[in-house]
C-alpha atoms as a PDB file:
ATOM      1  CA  UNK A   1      33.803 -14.549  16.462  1.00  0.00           C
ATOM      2  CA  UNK A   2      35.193 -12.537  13.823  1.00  0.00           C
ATOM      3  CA  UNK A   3      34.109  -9.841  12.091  1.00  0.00           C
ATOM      4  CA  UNK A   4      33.768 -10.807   8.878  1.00  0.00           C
ATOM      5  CA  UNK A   5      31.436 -14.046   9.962  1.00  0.00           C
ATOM      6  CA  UNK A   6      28.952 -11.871  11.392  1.00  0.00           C
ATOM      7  CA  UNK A   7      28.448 -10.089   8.474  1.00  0.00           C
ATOM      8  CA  UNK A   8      28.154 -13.262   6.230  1.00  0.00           C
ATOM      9  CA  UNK A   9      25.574 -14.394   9.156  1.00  0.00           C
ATOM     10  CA  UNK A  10      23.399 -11.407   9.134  1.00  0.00           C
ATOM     11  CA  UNK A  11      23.501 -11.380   5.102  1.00  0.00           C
ATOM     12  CA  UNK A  12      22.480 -14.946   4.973  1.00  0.00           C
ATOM     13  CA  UNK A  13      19.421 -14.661   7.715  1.00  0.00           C
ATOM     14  CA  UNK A  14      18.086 -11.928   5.572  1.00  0.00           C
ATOM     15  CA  UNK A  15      18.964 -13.209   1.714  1.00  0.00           C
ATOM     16  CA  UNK A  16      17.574 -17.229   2.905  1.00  0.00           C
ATOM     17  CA  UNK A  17      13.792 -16.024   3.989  1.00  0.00           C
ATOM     18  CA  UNK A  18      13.454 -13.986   0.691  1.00  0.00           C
ATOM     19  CA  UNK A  19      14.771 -16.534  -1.138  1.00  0.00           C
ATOM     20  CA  UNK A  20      12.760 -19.465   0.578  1.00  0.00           C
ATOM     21  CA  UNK A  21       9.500 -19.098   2.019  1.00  0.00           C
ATOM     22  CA  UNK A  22       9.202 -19.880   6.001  1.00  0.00           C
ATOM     23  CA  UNK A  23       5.821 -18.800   6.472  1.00  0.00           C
ATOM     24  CA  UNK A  24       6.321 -17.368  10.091  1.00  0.00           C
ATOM     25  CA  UNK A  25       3.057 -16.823  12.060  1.00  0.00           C
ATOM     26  CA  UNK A  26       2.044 -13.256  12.190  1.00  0.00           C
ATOM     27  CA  UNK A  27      -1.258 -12.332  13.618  1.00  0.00           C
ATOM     28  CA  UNK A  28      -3.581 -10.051  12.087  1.00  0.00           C
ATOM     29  CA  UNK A  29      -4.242  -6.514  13.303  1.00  0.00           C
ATOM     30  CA  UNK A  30      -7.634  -4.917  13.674  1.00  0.00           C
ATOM     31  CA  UNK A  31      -6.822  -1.705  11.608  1.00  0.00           C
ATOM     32  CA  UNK A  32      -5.521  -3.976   8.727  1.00  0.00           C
ATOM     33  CA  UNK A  33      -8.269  -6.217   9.096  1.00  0.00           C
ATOM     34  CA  UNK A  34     -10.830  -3.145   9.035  1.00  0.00           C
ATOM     35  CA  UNK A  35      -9.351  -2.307   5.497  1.00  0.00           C
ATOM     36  CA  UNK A  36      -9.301  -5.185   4.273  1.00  0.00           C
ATOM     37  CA  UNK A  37     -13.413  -5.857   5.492  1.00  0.00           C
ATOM     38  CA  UNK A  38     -14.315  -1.922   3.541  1.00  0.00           C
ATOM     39  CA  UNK A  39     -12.901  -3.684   0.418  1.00  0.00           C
ATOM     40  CA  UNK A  40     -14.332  -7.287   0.691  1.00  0.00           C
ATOM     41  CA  UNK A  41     -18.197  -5.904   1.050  1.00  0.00           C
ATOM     42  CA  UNK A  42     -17.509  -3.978  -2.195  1.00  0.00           C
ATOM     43  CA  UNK A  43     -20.214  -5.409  -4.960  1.00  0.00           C
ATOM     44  CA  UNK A  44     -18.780  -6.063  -8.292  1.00  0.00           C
ATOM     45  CA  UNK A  45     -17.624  -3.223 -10.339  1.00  0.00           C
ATOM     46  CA  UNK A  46     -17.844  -0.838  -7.072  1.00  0.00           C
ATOM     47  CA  UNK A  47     -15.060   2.219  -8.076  1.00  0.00           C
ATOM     48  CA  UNK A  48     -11.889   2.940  -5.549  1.00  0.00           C
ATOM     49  CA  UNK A  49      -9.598   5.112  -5.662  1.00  0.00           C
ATOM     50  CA  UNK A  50      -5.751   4.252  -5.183  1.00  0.00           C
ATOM     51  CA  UNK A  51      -3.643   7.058  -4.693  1.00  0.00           C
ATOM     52  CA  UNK A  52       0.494   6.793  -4.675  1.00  0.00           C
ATOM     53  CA  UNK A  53       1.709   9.424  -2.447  1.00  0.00           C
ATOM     54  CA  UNK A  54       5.418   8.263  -1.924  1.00  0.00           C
ATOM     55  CA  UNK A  55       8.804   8.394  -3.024  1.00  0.00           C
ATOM     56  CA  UNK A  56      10.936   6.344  -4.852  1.00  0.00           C
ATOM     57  CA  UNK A  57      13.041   5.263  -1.778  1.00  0.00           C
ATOM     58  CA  UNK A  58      10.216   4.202   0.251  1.00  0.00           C
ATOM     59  CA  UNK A  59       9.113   1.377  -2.299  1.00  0.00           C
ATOM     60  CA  UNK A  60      10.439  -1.913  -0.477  1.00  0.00           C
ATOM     61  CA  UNK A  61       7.652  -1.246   1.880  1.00  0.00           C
ATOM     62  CA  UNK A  62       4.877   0.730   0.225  1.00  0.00           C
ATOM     63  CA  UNK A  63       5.108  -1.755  -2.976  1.00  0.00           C
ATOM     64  CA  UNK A  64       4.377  -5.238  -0.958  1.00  0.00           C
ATOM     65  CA  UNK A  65       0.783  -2.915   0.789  1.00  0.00           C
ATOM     66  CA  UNK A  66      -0.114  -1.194  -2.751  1.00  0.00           C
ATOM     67  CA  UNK A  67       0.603  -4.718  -4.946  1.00  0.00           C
ATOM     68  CA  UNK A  68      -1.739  -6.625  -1.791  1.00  0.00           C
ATOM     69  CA  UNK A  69      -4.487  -3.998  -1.987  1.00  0.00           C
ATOM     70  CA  UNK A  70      -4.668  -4.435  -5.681  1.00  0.00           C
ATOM     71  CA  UNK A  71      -5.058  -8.063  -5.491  1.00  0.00           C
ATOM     72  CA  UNK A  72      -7.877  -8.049  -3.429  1.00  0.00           C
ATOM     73  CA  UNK A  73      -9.951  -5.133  -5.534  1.00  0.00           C
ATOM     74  CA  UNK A  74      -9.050  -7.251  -8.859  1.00  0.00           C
ATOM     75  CA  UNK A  75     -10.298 -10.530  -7.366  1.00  0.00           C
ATOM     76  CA  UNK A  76     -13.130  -8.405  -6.358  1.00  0.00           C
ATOM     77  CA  UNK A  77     -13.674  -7.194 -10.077  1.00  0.00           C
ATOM     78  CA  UNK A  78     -14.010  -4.134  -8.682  1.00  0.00           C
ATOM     79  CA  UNK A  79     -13.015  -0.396 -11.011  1.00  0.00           C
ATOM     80  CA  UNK A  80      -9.513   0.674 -10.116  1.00  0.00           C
ATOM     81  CA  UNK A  81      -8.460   4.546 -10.203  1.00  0.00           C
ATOM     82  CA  UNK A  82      -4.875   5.420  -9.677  1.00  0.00           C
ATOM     83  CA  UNK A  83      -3.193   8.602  -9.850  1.00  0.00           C
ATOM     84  CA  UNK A  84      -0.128  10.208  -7.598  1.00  0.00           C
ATOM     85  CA  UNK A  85       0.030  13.658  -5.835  1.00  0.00           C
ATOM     86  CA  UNK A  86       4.241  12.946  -5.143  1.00  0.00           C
ATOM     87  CA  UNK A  87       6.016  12.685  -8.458  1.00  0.00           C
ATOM     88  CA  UNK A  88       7.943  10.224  -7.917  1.00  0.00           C
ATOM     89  CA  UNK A  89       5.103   7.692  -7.017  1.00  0.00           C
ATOM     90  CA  UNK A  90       4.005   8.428 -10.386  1.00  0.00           C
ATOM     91  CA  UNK A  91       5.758   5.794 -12.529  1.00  0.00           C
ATOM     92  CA  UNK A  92       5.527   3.438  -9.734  1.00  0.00           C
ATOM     93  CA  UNK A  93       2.140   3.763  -9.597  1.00  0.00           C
ATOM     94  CA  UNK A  94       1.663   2.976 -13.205  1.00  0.00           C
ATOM     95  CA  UNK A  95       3.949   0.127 -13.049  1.00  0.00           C
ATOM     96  CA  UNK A  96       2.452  -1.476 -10.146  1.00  0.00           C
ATOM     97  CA  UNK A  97      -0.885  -1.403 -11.648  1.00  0.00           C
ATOM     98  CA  UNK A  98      -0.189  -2.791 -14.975  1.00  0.00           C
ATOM     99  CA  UNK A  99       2.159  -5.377 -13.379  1.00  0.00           C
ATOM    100  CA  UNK A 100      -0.663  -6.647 -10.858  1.00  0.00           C
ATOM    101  CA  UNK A 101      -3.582  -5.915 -13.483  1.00  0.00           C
ATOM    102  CA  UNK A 102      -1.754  -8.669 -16.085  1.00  0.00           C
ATOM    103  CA  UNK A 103      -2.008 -11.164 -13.046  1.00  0.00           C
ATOM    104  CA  UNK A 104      -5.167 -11.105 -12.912  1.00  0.00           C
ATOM    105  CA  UNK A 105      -6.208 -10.529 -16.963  1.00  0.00           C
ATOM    106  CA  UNK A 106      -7.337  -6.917 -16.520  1.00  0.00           C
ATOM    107  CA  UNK A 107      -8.013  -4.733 -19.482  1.00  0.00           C
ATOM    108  CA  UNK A 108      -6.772  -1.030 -19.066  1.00  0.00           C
ATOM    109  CA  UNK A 109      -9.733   1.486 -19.600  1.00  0.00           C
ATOM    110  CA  UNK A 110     -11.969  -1.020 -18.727  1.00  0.00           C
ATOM    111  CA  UNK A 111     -11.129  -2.368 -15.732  1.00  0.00           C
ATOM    112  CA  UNK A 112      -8.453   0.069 -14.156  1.00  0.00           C
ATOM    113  CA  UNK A 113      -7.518   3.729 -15.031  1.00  0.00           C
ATOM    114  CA  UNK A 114      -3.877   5.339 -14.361  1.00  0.00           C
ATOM    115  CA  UNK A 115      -4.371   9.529 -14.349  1.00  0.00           C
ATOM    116  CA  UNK A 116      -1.094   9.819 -13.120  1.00  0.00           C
ATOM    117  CA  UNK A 117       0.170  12.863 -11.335  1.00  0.00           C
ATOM    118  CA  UNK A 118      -1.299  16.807 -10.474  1.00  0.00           C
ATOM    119  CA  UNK A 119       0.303  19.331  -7.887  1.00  0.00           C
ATOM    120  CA  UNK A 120      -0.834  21.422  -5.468  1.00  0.00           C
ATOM    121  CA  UNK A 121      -2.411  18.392  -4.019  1.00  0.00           C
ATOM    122  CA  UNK A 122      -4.841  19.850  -1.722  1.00  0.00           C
ATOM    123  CA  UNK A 123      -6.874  21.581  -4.657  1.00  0.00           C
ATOM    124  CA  UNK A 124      -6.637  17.911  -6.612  1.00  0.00           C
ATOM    125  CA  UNK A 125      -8.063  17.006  -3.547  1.00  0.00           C
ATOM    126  CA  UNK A 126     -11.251  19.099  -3.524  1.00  0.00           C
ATOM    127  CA  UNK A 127     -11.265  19.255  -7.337  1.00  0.00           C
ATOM    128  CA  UNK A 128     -11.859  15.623  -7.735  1.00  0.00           C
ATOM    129  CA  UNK A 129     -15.139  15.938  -5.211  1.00  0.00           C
ATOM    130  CA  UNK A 130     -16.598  17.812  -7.926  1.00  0.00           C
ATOM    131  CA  UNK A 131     -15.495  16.377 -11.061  1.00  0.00           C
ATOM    132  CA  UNK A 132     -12.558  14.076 -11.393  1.00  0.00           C
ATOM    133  CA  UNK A 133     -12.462  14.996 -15.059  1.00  0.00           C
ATOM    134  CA  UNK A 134     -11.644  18.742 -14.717  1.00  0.00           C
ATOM    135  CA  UNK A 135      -8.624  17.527 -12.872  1.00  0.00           C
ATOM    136  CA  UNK A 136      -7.529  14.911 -14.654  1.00  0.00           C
ATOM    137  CA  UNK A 137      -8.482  15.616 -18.559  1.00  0.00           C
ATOM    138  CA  UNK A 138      -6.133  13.030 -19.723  1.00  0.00           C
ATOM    139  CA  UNK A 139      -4.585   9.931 -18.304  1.00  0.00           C
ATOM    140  CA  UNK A 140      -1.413   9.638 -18.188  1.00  0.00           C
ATOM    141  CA  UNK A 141      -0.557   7.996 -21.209  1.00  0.00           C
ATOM    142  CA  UNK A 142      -2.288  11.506 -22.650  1.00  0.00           C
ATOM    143  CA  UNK A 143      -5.156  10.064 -23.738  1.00  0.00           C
ATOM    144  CA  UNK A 144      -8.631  11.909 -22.852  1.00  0.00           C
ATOM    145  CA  UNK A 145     -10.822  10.748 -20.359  1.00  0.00           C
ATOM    146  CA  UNK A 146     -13.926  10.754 -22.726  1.00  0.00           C
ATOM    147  CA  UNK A 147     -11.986   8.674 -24.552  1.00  0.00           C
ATOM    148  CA  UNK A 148     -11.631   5.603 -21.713  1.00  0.00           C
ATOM    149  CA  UNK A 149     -14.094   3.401 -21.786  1.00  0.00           C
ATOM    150  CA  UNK A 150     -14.660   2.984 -17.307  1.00  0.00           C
ATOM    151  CA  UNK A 151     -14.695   7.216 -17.530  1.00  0.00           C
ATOM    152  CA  UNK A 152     -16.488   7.729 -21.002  1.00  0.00           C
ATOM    153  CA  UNK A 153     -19.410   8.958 -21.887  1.00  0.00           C
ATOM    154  CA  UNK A 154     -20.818   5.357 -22.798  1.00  0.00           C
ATOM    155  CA  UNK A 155     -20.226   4.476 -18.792  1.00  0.00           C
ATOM    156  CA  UNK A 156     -22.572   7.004 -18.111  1.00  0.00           C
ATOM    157  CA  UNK A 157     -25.501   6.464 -20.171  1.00  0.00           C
ATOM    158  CA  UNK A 158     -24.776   2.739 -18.678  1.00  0.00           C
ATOM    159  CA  UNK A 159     -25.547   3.865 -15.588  1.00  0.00           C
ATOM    160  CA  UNK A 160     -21.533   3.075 -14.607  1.00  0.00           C
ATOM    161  CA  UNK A 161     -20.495   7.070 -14.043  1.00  0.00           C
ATOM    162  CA  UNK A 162     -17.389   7.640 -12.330  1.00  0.00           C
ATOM    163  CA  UNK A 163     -17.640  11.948 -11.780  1.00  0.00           C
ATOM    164  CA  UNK A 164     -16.517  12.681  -8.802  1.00  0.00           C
ATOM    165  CA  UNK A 165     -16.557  11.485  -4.891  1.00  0.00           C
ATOM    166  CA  UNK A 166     -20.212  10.392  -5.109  1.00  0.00           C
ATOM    167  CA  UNK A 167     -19.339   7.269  -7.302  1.00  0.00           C
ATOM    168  CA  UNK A 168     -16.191   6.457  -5.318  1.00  0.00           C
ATOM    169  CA  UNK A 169     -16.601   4.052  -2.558  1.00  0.00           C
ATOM    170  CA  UNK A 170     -13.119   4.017  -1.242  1.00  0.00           C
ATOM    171  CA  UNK A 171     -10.431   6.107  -1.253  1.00  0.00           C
ATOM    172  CA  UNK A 172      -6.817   4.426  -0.212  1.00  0.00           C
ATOM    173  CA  UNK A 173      -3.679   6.579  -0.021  1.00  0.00           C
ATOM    174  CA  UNK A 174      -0.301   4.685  -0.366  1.00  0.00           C
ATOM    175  CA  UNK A 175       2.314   6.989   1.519  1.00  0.00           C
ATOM    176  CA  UNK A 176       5.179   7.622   3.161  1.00  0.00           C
ATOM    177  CA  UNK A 177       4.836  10.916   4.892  1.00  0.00           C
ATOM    178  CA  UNK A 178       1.249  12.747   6.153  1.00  0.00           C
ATOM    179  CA  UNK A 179      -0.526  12.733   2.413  1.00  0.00           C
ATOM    180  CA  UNK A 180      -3.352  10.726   4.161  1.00  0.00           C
ATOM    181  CA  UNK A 181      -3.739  13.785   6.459  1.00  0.00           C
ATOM    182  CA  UNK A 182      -5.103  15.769   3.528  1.00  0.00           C
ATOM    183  CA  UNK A 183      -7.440  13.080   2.265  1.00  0.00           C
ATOM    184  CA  UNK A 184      -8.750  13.418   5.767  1.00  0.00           C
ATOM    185  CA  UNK A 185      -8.716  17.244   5.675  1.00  0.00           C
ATOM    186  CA  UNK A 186     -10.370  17.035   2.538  1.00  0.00           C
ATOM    187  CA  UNK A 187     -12.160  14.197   0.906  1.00  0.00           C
ATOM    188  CA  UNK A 188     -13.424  12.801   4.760  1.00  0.00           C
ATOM    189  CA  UNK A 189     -14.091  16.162   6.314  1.00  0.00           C
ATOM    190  CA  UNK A 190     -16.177  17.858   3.407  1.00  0.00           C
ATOM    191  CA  UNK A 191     -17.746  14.776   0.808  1.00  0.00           C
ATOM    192  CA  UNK A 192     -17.816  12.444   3.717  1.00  0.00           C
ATOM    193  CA  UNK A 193     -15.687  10.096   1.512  1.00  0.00           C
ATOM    194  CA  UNK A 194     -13.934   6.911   3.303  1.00  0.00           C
ATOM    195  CA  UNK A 195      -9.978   6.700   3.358  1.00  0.00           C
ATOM    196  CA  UNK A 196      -7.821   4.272   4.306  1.00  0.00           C
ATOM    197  CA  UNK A 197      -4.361   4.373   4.832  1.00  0.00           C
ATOM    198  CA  UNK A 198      -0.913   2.201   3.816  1.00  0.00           C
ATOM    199  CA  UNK A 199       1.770   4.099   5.038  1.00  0.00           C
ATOM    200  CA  UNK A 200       5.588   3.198   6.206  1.00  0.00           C
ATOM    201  CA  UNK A 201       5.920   1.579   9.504  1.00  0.00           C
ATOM    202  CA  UNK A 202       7.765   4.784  10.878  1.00  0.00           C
ATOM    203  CA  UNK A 203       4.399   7.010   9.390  1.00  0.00           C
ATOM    204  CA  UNK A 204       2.100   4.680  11.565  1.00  0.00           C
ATOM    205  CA  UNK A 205       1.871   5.676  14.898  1.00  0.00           C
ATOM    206  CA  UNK A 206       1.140   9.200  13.429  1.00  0.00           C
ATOM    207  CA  UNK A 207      -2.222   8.344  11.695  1.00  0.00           C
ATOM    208  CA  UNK A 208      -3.465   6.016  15.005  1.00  0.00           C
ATOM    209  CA  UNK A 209      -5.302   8.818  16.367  1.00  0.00           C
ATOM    210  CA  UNK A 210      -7.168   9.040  12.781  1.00  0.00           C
ATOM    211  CA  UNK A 211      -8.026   5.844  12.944  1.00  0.00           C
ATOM    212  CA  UNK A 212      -9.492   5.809  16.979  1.00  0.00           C
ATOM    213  CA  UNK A 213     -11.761   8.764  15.940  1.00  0.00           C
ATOM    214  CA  UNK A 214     -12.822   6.928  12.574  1.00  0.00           C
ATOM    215  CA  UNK A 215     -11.457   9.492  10.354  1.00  0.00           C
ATOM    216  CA  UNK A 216      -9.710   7.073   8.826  1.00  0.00           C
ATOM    217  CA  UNK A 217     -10.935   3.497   8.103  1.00  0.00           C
ATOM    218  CA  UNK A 218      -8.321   1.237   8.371  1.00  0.00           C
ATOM    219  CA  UNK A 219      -4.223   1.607   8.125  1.00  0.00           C
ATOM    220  CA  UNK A 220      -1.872  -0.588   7.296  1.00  0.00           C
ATOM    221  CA  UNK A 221       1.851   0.031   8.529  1.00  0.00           C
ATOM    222  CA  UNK A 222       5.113  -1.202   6.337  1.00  0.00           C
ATOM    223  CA  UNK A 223       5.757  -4.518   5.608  1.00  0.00           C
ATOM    224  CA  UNK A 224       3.930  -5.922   8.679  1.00  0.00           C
ATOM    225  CA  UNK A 225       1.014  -4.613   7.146  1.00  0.00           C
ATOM    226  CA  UNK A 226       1.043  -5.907   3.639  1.00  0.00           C
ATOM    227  CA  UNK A 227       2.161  -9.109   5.416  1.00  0.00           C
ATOM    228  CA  UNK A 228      -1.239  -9.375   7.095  1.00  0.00           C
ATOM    229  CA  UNK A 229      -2.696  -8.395   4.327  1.00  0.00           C
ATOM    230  CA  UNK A 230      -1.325 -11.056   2.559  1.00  0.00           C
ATOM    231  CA  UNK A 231      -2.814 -13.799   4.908  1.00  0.00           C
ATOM    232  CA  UNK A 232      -6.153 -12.342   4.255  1.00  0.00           C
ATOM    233  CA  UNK A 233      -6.076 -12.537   0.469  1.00  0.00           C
ATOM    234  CA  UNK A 234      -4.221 -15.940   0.905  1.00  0.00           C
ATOM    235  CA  UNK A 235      -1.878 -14.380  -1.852  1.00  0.00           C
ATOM    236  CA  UNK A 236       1.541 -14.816  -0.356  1.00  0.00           C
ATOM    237  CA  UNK A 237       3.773 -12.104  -1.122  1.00  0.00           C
ATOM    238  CA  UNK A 238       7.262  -9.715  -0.186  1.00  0.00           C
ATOM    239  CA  UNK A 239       5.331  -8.861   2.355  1.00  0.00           C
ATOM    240  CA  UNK A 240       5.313 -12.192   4.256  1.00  0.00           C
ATOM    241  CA  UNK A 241       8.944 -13.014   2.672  1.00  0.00           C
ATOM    242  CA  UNK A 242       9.997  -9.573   3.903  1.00  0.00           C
ATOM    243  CA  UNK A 243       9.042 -10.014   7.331  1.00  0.00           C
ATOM    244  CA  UNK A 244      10.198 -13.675   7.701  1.00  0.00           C
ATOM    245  CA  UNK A 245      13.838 -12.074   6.400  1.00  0.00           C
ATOM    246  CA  UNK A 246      13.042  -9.206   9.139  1.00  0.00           C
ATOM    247  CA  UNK A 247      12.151 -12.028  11.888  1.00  0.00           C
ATOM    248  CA  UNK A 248      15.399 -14.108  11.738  1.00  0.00           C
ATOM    249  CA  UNK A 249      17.553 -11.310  11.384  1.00  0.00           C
ATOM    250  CA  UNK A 250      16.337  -9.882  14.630  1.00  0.00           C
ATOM    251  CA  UNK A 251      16.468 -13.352  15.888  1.00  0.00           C
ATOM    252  CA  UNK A 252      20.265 -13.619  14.578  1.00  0.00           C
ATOM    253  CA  UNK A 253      21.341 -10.392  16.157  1.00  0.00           C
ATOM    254  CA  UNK A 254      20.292 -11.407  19.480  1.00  0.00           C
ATOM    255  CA  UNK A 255      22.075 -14.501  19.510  1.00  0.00           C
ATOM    256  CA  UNK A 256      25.032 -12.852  18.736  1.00  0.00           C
ATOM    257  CA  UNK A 257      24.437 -10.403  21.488  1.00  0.00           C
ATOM    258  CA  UNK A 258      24.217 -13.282  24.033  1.00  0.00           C
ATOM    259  CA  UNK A 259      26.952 -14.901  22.941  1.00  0.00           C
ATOM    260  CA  UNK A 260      29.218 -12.734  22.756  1.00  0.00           C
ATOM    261  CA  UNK A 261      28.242 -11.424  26.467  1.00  0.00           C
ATOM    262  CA  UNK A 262      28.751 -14.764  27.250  1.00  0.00           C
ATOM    263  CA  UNK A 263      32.182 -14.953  25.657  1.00  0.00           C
ATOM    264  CA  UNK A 264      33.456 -11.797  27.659  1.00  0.00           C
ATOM    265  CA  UNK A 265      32.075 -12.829  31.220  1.00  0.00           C
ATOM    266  CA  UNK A 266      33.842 -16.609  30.351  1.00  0.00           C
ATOM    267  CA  UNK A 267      37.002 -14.990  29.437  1.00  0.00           C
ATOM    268  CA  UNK A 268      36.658 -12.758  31.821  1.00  0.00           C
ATOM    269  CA  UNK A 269      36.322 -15.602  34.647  1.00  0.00           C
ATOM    270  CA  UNK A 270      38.920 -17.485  33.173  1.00  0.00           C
ATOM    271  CA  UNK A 271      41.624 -14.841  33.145  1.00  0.00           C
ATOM    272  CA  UNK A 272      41.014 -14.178  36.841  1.00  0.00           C
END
């Protein structure tokens, strides 16, 4: 077999499933179940937080979990706050939540929030325990907190206040390195706050210890993640698409490994 066909096999085994959807079982996990259970017993107009703690180069897998997660809390009519404590998530961020917040007919300031992005993300951290508002003044489309209707005064005196940890219910870090670590270190271990975790699939076996002594409530790991996801909200997504395209690939490869084995043993045997 040449060359040149294997390549044009392996390209079409991964462009076909993104293209058309297979819908290859995948069984659902525990630890992405268990996230998506903290969201689902959320009442109406319950507040979480959504942070995007990744780079630009990790969003084929950390956009399918983030865009997932959002579905559900929208269908949920629940408050949406998003920042980033990487840069580069920052404009993702932002993008992802407007982009998923138009699906579902969501009004900015009043149903979701953007506050964009802060350094030195371990006093953002603790700052936000105490008031989210002397961290993040402004959003980050500069306009001033007081000023948004879901962090305004008005919310307040409605009984709606969103100040710090206390009126959180869920905290959910989108990463690709250890930025859930700190949410642990910080938000779990001193305001008793819950966290869960979507990180990349490589990032996952790092935070399973987190999750076995309930530090962590939940995790969701790369694409196989926000697949599962996926088949909880029913929402099909690139998560599903991006697995199926994973699936047959792997299932291409090995053919090709057998049969070309079996090619060198026959032609082996036959030049004896």
């Amino acid at each position: 077999m040449s060359r040149q066909l294997i390549f044009i096999l392996i390209a079409l085994s991964v462009a076909i499933p993104l293209v058309i959807k297979l819908g290859l079982p995948n069984a659902v996990t525990s630890e992405v179940r268990q996230v998506y259970e903290e969201i689902d017993q959320l009442d109406s107009a319950s507040a979480v937080i959504i942070s995007f703690d990744h780079e630009a180069s990790s969003l084929p897998e950390v956009k399918p979990m983030a865009v997932a997660i959002l579905r559900h809390c929208f269908s949920k009519d629940l408050k949406v706050i998003g920042l980033a404590l990487l840069a580069e998530g920052t404009a993702i961020g932002d993008g992802i939540l407007r982009e998923v917040g138009k699906e579902y007919g969501k009004e900015y300031g009043k149903d979701y929030v953007f506050l964009g992005f802060r350094p030195q993300y371990q006093a953002a951290i603790l700052g936000m325990g105490e008031d989210i508002k002397r961290v993040f003044p402004r959003d980050y489309k500069n306009i001033p907190l007081e000023q948004i209707p879901m962090m305004s005064e008005g919310s307040r005196l409605a009984g709606n206040e969103i100040r710090n940890y206390q009126d959180i219910s869920l905290i959910i870090s989108v990463a690709d390195g250890d930025m859930p670590a700190y949410w642990v270190d910080y938000a779990v271990s001193r305001y008793h706050k819950k966290v869960s975790a979507a990180v990349t699939a490589v990032m996952a076996t790092s935070f399973y210890p987190f999750l076995a002594s309930g530090q962590i409530t939940g995790l969701l790991g790369g694409l196989k993640g926000a697949a599962e996801y996926e088949i909880l909200i029913q929402k099909p997504g690139m998560g599903q698409r991006g697995m199926d395209a994973q699936s047959v690939s792997h299932l291409v490869i090995i053919l090709l490994v057998i049969l070309g084995n079996a090619s060198y043993f026959l032609r082996r045997k036959l030049t004896k």
